[in-house]
C-alpha atoms as a PDB file:
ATOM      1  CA  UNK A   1      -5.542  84.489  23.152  1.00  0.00           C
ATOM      2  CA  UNK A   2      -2.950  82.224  24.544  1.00  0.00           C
ATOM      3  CA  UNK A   3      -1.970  78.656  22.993  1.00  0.00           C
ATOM      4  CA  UNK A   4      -0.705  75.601  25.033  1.00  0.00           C
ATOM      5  CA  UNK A   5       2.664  75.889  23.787  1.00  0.00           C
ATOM      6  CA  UNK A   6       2.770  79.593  25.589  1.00  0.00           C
ATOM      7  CA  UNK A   7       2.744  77.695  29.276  1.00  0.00           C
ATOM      8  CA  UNK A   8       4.376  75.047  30.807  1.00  0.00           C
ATOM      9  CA  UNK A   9       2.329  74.021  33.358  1.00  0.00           C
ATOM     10  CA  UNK A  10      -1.871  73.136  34.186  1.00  0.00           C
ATOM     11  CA  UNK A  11      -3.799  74.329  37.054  1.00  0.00           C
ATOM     12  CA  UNK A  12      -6.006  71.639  38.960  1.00  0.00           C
ATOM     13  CA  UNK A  13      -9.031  72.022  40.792  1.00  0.00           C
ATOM     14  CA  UNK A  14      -8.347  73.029  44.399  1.00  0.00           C
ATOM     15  CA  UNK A  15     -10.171  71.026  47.264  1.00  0.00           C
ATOM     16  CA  UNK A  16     -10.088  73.575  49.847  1.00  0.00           C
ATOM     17  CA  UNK A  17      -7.679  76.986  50.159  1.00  0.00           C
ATOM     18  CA  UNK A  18      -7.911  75.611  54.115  1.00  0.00           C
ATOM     19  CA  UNK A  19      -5.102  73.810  55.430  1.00  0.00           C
ATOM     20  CA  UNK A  20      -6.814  71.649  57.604  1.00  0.00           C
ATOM     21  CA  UNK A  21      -9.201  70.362  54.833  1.00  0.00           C
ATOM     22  CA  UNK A  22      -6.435  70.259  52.796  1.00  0.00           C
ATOM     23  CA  UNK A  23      -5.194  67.542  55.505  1.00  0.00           C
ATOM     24  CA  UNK A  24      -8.206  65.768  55.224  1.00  0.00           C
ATOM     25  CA  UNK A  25      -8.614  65.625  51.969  1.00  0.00           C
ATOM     26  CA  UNK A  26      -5.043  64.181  51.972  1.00  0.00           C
ATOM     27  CA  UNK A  27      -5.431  61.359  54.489  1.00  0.00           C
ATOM     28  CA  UNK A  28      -8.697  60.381  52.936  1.00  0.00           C
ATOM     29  CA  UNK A  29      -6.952  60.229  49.901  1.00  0.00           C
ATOM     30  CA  UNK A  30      -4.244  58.411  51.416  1.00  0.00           C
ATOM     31  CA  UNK A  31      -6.355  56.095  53.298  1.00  0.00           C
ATOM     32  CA  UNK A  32      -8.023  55.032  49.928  1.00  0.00           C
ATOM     33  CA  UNK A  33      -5.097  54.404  47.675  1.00  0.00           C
ATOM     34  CA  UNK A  34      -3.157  52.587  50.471  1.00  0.00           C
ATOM     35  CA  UNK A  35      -6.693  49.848  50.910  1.00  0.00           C
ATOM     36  CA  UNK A  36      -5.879  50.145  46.507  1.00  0.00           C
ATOM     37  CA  UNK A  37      -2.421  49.135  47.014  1.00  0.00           C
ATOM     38  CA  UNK A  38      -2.486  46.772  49.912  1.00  0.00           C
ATOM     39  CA  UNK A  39      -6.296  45.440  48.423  1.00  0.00           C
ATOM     40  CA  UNK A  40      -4.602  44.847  44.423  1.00  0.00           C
ATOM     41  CA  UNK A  41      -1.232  43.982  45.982  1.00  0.00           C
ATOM     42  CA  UNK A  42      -2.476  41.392  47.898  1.00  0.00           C
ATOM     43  CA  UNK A  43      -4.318  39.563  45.032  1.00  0.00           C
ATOM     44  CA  UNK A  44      -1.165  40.128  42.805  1.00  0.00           C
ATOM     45  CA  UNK A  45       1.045  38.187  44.895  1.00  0.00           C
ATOM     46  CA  UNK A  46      -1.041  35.270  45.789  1.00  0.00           C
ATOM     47  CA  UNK A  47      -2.144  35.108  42.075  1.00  0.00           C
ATOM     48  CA  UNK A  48       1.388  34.777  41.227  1.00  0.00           C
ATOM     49  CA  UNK A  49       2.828  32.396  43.785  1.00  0.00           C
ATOM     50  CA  UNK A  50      -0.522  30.147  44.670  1.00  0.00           C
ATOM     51  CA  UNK A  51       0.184  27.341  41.630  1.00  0.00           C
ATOM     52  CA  UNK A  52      -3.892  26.701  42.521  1.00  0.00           C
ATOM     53  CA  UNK A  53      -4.621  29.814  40.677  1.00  0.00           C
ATOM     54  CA  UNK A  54      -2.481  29.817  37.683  1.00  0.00           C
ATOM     55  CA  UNK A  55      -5.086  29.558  35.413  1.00  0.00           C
ATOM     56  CA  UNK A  56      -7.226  31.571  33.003  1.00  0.00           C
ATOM     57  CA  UNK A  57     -10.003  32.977  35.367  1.00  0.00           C
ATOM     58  CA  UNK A  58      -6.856  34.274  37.856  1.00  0.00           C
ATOM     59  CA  UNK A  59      -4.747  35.139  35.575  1.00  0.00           C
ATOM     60  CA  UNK A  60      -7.095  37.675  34.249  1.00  0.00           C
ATOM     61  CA  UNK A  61      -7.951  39.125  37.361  1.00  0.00           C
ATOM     62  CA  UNK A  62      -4.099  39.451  38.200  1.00  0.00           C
ATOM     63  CA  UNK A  63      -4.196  41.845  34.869  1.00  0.00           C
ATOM     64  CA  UNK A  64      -7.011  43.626  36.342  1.00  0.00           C
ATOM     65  CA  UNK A  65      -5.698  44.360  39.652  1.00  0.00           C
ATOM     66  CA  UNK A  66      -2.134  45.284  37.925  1.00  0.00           C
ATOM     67  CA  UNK A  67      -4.673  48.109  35.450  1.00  0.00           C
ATOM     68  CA  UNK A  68      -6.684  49.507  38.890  1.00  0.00           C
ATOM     69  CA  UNK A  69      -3.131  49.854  40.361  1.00  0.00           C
ATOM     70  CA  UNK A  70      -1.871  51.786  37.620  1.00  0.00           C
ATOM     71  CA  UNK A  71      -5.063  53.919  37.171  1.00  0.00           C
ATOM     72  CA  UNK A  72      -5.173  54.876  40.627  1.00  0.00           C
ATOM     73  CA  UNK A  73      -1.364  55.716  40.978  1.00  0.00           C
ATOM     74  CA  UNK A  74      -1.686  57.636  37.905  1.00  0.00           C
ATOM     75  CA  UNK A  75      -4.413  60.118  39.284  1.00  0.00           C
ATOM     76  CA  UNK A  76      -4.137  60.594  43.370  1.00  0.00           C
ATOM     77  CA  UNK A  77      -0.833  60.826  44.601  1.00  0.00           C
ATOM     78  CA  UNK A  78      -0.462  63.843  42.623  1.00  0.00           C
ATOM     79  CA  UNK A  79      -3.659  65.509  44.007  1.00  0.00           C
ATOM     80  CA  UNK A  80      -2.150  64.567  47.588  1.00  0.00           C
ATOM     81  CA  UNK A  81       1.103  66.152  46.794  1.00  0.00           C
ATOM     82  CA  UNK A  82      -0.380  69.154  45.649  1.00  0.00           C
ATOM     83  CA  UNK A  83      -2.927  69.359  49.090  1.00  0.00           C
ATOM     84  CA  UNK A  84       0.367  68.695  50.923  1.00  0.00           C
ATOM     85  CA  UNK A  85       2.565  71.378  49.614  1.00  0.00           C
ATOM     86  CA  UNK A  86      -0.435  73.890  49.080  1.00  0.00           C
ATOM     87  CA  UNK A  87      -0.346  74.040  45.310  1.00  0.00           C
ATOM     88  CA  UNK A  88      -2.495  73.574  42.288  1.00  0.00           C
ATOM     89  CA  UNK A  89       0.366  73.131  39.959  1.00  0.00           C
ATOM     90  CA  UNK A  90       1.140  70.072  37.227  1.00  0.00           C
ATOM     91  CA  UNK A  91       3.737  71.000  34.845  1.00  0.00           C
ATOM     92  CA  UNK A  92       2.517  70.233  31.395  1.00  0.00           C
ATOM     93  CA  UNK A  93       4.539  67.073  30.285  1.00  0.00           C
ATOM     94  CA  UNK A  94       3.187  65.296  33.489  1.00  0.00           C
ATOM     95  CA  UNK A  95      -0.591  66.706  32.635  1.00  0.00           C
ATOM     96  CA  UNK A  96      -0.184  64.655  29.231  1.00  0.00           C
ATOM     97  CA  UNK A  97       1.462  62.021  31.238  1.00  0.00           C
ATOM     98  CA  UNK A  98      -1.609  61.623  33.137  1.00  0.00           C
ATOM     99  CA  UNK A  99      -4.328  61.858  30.247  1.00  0.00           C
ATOM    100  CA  UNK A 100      -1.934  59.572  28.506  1.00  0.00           C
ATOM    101  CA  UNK A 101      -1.887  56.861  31.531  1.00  0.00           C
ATOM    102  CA  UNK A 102      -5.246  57.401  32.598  1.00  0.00           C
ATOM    103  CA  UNK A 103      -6.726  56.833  29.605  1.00  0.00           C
ATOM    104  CA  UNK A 104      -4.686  54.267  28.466  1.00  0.00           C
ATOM    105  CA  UNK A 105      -5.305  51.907  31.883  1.00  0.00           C
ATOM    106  CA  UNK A 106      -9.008  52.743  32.064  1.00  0.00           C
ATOM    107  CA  UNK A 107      -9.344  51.851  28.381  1.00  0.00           C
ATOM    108  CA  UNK A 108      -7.396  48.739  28.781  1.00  0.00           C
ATOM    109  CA  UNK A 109      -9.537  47.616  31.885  1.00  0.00           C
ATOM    110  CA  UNK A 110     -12.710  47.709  29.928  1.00  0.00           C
ATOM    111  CA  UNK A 111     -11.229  45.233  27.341  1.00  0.00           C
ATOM    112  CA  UNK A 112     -10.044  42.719  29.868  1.00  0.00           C
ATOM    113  CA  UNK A 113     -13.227  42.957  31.529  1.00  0.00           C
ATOM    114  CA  UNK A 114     -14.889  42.050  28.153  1.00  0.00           C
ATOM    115  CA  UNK A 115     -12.068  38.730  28.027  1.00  0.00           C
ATOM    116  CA  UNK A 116     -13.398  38.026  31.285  1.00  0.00           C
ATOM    117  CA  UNK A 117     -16.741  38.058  30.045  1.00  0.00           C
ATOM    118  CA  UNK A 118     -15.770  35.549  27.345  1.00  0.00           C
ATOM    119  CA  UNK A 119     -13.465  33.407  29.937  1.00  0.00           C
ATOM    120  CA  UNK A 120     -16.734  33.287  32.498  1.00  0.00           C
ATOM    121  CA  UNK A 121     -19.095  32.348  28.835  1.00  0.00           C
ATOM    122  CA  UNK A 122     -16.743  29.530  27.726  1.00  0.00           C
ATOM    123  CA  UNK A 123     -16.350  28.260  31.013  1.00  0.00           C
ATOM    124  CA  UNK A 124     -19.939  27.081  31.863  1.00  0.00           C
ATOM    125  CA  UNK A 125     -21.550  27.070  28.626  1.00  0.00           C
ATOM    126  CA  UNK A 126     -19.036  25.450  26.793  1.00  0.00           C
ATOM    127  CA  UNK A 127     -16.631  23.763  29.312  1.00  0.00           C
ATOM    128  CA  UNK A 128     -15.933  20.692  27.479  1.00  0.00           C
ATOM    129  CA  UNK A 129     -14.040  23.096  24.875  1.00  0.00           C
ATOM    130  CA  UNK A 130     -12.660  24.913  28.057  1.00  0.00           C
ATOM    131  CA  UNK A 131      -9.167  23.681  27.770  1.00  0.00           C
ATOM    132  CA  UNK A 132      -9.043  24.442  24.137  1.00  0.00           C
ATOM    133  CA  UNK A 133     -10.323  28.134  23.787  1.00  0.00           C
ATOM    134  CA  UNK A 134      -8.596  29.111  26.951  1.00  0.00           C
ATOM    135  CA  UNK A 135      -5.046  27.596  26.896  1.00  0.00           C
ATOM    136  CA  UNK A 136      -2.189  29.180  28.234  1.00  0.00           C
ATOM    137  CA  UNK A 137      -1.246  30.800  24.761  1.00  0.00           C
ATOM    138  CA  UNK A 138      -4.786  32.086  24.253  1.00  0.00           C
ATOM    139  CA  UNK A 139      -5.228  33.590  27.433  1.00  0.00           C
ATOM    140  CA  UNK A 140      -1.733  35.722  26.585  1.00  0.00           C
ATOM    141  CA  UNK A 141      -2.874  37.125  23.340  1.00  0.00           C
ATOM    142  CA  UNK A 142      -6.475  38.165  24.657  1.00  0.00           C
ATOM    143  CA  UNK A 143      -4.571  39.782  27.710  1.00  0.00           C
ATOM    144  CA  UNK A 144      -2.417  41.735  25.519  1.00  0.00           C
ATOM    145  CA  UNK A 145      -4.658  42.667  22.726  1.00  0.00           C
ATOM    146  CA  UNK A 146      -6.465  44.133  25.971  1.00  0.00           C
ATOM    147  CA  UNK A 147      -3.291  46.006  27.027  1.00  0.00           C
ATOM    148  CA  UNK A 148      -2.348  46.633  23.654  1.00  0.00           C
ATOM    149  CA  UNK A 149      -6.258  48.358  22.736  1.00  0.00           C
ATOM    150  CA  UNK A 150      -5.862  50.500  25.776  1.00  0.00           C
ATOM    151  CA  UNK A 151      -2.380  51.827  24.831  1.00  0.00           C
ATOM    152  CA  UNK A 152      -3.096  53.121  21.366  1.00  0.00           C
ATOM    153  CA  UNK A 153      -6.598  54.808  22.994  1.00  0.00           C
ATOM    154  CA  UNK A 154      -4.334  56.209  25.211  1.00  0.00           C
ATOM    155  CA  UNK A 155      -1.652  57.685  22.413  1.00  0.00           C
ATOM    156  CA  UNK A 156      -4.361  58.727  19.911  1.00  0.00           C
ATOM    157  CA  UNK A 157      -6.622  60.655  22.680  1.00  0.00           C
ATOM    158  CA  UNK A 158      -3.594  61.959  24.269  1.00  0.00           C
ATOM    159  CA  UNK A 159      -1.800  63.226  21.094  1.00  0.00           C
ATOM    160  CA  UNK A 160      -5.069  64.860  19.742  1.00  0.00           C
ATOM    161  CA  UNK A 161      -6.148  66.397  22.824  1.00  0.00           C
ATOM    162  CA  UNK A 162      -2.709  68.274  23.088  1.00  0.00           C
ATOM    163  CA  UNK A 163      -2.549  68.801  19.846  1.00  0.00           C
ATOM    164  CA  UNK A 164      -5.529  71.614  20.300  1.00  0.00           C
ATOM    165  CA  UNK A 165      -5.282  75.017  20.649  1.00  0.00           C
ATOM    166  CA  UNK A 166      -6.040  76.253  24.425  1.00  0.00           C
ATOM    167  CA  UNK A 167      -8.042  79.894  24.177  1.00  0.00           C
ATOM    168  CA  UNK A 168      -9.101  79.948  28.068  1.00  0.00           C
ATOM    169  CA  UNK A 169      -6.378  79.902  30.268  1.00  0.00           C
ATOM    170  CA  UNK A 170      -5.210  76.973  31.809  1.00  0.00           C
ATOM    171  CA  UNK A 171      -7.060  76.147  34.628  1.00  0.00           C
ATOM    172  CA  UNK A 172      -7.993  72.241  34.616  1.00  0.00           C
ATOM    173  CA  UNK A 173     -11.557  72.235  36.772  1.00  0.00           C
ATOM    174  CA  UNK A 174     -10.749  68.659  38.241  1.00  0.00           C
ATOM    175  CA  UNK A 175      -8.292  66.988  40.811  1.00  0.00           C
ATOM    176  CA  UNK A 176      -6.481  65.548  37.434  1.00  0.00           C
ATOM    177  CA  UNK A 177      -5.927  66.325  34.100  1.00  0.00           C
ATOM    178  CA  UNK A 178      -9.067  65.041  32.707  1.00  0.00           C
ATOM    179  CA  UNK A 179      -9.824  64.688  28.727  1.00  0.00           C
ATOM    180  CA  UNK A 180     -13.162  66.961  29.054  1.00  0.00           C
ATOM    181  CA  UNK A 181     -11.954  69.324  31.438  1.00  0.00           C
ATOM    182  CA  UNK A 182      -9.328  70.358  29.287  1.00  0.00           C
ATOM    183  CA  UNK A 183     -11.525  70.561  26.053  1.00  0.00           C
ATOM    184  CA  UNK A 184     -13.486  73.532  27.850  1.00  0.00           C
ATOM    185  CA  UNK A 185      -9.676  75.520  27.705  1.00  0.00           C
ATOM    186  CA  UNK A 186      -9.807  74.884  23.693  1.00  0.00           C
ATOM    187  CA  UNK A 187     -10.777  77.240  21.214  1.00  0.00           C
ATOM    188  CA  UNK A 188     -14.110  77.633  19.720  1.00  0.00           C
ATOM    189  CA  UNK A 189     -14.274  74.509  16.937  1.00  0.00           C
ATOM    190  CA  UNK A 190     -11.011  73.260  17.700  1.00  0.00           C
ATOM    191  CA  UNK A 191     -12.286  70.511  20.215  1.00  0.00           C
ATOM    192  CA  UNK A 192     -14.426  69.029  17.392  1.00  0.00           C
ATOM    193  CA  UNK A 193     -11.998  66.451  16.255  1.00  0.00           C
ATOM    194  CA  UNK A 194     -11.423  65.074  19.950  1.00  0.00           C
ATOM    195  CA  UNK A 195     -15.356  64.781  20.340  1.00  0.00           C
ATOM    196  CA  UNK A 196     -15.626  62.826  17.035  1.00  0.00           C
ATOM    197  CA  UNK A 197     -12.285  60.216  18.553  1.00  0.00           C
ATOM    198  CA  UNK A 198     -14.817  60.274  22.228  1.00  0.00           C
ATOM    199  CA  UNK A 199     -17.821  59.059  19.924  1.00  0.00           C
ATOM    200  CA  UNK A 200     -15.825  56.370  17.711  1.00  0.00           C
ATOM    201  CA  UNK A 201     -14.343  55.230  21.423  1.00  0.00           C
ATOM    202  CA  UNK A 202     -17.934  55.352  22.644  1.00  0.00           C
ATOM    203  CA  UNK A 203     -19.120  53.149  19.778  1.00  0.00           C
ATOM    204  CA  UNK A 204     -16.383  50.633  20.543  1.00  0.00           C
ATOM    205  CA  UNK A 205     -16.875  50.604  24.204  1.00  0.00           C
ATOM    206  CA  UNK A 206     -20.903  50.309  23.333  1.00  0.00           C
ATOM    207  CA  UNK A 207     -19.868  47.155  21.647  1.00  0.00           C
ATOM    208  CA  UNK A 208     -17.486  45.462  24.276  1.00  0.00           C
ATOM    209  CA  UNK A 209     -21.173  46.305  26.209  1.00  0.00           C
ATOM    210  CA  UNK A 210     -23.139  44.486  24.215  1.00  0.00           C
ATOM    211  CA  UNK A 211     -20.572  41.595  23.690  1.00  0.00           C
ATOM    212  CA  UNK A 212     -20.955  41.428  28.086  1.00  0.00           C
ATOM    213  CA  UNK A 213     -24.479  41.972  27.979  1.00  0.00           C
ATOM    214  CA  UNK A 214     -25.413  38.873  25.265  1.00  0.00           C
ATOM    215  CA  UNK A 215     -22.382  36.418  26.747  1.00  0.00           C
ATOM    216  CA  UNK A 216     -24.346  36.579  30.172  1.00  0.00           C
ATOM    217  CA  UNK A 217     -27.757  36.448  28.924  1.00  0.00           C
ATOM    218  CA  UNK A 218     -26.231  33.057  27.578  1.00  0.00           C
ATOM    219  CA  UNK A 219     -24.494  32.321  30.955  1.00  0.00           C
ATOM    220  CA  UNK A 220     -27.637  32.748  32.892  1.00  0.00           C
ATOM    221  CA  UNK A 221     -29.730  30.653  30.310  1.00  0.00           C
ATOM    222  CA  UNK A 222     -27.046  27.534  30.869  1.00  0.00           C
ATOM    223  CA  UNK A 223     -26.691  28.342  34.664  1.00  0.00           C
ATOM    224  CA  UNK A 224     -31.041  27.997  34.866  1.00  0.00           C
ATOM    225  CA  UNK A 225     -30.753  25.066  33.295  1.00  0.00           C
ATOM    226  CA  UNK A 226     -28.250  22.853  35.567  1.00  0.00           C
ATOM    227  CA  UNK A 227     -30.268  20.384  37.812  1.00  0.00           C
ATOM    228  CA  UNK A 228     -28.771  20.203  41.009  1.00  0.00           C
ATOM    229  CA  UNK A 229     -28.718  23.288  43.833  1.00  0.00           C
ATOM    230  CA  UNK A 230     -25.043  23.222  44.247  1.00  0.00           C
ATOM    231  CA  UNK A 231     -23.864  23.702  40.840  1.00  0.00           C
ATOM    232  CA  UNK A 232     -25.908  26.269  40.317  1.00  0.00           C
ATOM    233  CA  UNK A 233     -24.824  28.294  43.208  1.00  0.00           C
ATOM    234  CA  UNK A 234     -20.894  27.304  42.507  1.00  0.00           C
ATOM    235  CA  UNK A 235     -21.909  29.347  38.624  1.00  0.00           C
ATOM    236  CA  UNK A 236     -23.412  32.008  40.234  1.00  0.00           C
ATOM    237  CA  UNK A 237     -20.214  32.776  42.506  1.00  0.00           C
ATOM    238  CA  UNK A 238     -17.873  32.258  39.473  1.00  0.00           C
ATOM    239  CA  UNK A 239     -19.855  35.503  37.647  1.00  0.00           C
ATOM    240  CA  UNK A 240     -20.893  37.581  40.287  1.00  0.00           C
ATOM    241  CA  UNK A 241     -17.923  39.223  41.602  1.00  0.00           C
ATOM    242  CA  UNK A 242     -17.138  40.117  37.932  1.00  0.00           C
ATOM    243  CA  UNK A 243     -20.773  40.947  36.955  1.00  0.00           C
ATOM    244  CA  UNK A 244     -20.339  43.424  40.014  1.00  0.00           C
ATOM    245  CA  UNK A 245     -17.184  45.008  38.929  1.00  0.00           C
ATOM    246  CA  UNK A 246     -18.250  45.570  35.288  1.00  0.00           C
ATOM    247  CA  UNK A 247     -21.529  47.080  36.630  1.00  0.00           C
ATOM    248  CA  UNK A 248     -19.746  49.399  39.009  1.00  0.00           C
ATOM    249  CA  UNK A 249     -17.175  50.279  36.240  1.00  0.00           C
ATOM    250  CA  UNK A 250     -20.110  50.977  33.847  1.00  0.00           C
ATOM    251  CA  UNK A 251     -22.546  52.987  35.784  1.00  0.00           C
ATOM    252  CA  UNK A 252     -19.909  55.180  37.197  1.00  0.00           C
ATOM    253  CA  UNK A 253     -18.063  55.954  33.653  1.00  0.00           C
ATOM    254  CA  UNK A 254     -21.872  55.933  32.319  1.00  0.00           C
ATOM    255  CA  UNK A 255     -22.863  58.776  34.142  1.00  0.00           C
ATOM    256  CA  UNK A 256     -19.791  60.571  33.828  1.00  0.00           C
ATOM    257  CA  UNK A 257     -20.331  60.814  30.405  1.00  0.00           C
ATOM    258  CA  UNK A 258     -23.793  61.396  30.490  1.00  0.00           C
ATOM    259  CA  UNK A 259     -24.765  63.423  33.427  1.00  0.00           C
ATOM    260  CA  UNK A 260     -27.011  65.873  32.556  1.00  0.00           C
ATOM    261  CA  UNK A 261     -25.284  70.172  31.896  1.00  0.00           C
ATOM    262  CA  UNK A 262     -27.817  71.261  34.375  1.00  0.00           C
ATOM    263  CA  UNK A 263     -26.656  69.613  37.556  1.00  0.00           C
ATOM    264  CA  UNK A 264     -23.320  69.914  36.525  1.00  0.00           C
ATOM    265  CA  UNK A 265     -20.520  71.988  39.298  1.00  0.00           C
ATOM    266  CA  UNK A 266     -17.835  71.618  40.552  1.00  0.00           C
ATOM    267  CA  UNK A 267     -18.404  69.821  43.121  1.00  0.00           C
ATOM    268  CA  UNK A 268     -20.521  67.231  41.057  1.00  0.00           C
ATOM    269  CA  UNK A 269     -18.037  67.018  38.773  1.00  0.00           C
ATOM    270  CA  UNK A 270     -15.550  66.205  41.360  1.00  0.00           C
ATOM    271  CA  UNK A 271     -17.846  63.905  43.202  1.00  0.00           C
ATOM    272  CA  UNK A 272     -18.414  62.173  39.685  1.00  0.00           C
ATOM    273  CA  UNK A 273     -14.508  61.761  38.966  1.00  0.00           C
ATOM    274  CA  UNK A 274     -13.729  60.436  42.102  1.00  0.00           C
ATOM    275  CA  UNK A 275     -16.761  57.966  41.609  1.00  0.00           C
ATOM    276  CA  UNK A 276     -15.611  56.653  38.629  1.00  0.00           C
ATOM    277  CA  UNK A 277     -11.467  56.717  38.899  1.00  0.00           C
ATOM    278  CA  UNK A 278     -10.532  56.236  42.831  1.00  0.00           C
ATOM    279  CA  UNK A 279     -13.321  54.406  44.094  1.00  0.00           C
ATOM    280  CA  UNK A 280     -13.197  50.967  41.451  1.00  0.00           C
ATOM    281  CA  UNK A 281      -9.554  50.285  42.107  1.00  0.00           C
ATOM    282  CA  UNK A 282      -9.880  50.189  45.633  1.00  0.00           C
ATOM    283  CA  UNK A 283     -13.279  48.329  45.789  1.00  0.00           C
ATOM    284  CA  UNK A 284     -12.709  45.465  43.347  1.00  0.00           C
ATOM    285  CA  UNK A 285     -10.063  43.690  45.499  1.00  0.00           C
ATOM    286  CA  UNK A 286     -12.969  43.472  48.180  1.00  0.00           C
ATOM    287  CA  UNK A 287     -15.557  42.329  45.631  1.00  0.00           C
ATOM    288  CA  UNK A 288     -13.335  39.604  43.987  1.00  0.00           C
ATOM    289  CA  UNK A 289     -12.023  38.491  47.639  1.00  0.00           C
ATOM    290  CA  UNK A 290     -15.816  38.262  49.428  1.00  0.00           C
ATOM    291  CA  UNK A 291     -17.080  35.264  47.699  1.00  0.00           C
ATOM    292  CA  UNK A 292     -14.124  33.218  46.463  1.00  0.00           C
ATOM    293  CA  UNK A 293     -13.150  30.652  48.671  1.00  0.00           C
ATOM    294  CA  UNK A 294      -9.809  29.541  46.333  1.00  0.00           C
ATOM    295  CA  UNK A 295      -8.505  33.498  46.645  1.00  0.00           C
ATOM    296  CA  UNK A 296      -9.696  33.799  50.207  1.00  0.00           C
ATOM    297  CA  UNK A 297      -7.588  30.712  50.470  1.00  0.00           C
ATOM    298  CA  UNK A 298      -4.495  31.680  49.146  1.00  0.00           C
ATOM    299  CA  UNK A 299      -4.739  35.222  51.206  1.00  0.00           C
ATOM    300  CA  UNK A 300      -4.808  33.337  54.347  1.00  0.00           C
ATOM    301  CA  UNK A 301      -1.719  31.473  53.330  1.00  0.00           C
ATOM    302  CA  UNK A 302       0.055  34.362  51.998  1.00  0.00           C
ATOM    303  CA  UNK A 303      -0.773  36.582  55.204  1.00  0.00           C
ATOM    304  CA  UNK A 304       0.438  33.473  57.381  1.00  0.00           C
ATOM    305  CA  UNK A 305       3.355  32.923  55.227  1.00  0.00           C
ATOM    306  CA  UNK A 306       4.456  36.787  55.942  1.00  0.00           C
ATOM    307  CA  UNK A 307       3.727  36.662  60.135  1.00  0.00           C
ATOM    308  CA  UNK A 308       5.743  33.509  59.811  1.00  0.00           C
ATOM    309  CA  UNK A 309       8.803  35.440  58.283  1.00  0.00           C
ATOM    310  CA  UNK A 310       8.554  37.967  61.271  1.00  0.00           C
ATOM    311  CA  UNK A 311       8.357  35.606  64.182  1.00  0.00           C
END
């Protein structure tokens, strides 16, 4: 029986012992987080030096695309490393860097997504009051309660998990150091006190559901209800990119947690993981940039601005 204080260092899953699949797996990899980074970056810096979109709606989804970088840096450049230099090795410190990181973005991005909810709610059912539940002031402490939730998920989760006992090796069955891969190394009963913290968390993030679910129920109702054609379709394109995102960052995480032990492998494991932490981050750039016309904008000055420079 073996602890995890008796080795320094996790084994993740392996792709492929072949080196050329090892190189594909690698470029697709690379090819992903570099649309993540170019995709998040891109919205980052016109957030931040468009004037236009300094306000609460923008500001949010700056936050957003600041979490999906930080949740995708966290988890693949790693797994490239290791296809790279032919090794399934994380040293221990950096494993419970990564739960820690992980869990703490992913966490975080949930709560913001539920502020959004709110900011989209408050906009068209009670914009008269706009200005006054959303000031500048406001829209800081909801962002950091957000950041603040997801970093104290992150420490509690972390320091229980590696606070277990590890009875079955250490071999980490995913491309990361994932919180349920590395409850299957724990002794017997050990794990119980982590499930209970996953179930509190999953109560919590049941509520920040329900707290979406009822604030657009509301949002619909009021956007039915406006007369003319136009402003109806200009309320529609204010909550459908983020209606999108939450759905894609719910069904994924959903089914993660809830996919049923017999199709479970593997490979649908692996599938599942890459589903639900390398695929959001690099898609929500696209879905916030398709159908906003004030982003879309400030892209198309920021891109000009930057060919400008080079001429």
């Amino acid at each position: 029986m073996s602890n995890s204080s008796s080795f320094n260092e996790f084994l993740l899953l392996a792709f492929t012992d072949t080196q050329g699949l090892q190189l594909l797996h690698f470029s697709l990899f690379l090819g992903i987080y570099l649309a993540a980074l170019l995709g998040n970056g891109l919205i980052i810096t016109a957030i931040a030096c468009d004037h236009h979109l300094h306000t609460p709606m923008y500001f949010f989804l700056l936050n957003l695309s600041l979490l999906d970088l930080g949740s995708i840096s966290t988890t693949v450049p790693k797994s490239m490393a290791n296809s790279l230099r032919n090794t399934r090795a994380i040293s221990y410190s950096g494993c419970a860097a990564q739960v820690f990181f992980f869990f703490f973005l992913i966490s975080a991005e949930f709560s913001l997504l539920t502020v959004m909810a709110y900011d989209r709610y408050v906009a068209i059912c009670r914009p008269l009051h706009y200005g006054t539940l959303m000031d500048s002031r406001a829209c800081v402490k909801m962002a950091a309660a957000a950041w603040g939730t997801g970093f104290l998920y992150g420490l509690l989760h972390t320091a229980n998990t590696f606070s277990i006992p590890l009875c079955h090796g250490n071999a980490v069955e995913q491309f990361f150091c994932e919180i349920p891969q590395i409850l299957k190394l724990s002794c017997a009963d050990a794990y119980l006190r982590e499930v209970g913290i996953l179930v509190v968390s999953t109560c919590l993030g049941f509520g920040c559901f329900i707290f979406i679910v009822v604030s657009y129920v509301q949002i619909f109702s009021a956007v039915l209800r406006i007369p003319s054609e136009q402003g109806r379709h200009k309320a529609f394109s204010m909550c459908l990119p983020h209606l999108a995102v939450v759905s894609l960052f719910i069904s994924t995480g959903t089914f993660a947690c809830l996919k049923p032990p017999s199709i479970s492998s593997p490979a649908v494991d692996l599938v599942v993981a890459v589903l639900y932490s390398v695929v959001p981050p690099a898609v929500n750039p696209l879905i916030y940039s398709l159908r906003n016309k004030e982003l879309k904008e400030a892209l198309k000055k920021l891109i000009q601005w930057v060919q400008s420079q080079h001429q």
